[in-house]
C-alpha atoms as a PDB file:
ATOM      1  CA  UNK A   1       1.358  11.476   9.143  1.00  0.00           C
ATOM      2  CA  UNK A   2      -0.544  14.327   7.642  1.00  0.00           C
ATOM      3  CA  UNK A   3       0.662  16.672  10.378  1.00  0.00           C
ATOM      4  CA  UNK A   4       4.080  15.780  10.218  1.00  0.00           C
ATOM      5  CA  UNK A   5       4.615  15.540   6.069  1.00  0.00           C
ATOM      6  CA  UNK A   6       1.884  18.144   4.993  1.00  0.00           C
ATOM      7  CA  UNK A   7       2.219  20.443   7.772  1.00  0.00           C
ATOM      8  CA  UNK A   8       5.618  19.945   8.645  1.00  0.00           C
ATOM      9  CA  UNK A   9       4.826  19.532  12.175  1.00  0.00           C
ATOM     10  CA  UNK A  10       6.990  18.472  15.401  1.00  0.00           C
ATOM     11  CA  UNK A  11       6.666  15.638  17.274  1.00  0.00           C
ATOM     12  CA  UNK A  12       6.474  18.412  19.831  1.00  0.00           C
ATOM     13  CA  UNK A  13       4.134  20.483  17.941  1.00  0.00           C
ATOM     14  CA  UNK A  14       1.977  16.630  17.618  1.00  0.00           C
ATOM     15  CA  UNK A  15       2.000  15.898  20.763  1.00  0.00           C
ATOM     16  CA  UNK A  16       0.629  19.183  21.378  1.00  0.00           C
ATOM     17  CA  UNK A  17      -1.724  19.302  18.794  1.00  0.00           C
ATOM     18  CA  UNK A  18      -3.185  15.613  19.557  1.00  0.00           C
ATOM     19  CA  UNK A  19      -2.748  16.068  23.600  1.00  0.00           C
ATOM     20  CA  UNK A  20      -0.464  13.268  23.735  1.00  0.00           C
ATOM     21  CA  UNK A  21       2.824  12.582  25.330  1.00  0.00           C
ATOM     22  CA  UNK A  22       5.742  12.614  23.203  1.00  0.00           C
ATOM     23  CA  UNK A  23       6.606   9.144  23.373  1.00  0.00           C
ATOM     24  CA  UNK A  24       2.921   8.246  22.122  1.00  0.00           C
ATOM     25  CA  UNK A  25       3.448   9.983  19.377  1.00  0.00           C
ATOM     26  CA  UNK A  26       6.383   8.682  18.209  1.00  0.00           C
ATOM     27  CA  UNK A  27       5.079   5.222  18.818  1.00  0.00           C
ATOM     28  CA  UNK A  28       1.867   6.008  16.927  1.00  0.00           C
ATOM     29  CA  UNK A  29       4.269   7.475  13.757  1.00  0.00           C
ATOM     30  CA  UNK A  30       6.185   4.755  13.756  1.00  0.00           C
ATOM     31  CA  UNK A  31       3.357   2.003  14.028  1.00  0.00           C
ATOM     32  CA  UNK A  32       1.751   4.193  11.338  1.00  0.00           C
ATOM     33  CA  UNK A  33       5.023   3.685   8.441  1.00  0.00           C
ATOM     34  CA  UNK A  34       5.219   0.276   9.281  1.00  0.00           C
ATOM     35  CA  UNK A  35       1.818  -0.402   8.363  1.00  0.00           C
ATOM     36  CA  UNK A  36       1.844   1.924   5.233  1.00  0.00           C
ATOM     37  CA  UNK A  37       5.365  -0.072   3.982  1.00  0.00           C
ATOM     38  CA  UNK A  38       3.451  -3.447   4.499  1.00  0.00           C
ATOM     39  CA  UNK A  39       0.517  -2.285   2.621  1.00  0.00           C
ATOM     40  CA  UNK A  40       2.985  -0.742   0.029  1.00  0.00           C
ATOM     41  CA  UNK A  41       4.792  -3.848  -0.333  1.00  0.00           C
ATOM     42  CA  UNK A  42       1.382  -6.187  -0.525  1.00  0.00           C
ATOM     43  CA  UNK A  43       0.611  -3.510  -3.620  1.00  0.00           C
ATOM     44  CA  UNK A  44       3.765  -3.879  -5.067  1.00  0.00           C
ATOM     45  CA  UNK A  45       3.796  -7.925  -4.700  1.00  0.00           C
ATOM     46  CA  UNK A  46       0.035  -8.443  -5.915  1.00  0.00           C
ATOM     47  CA  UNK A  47       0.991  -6.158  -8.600  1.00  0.00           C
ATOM     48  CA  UNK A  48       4.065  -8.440  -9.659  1.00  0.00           C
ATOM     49  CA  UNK A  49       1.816 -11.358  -9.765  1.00  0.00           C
ATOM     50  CA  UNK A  50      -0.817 -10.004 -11.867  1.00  0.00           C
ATOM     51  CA  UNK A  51       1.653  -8.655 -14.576  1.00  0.00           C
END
């Protein structure tokens, strides 16, 4: 995630970068915002409970 949003990387310039197909990387990104959203939405529900 930090190459892609800090240093405005391509998946091409990743996959590169990490010496990893393509298709891994994509996987990996994706796998990678799903988790963040689920911990972002555990945050934002514990939060909710607690106010």
């Amino acid at each position: 995630m930090i190459l892609r949003y800090l240093h405005d990387r391509t998946y091409e310039e990743m996959a590169y970068i990490l010496s990893l197909s393509i298709g891994t990387v994509k996987t990996q990104f994706f796998r990678a915002r799903t988790q963040l959203s689920e911990c972002i939405l555990a945050q934002h529900s514990l939060a909710q409970e607690t106010a």
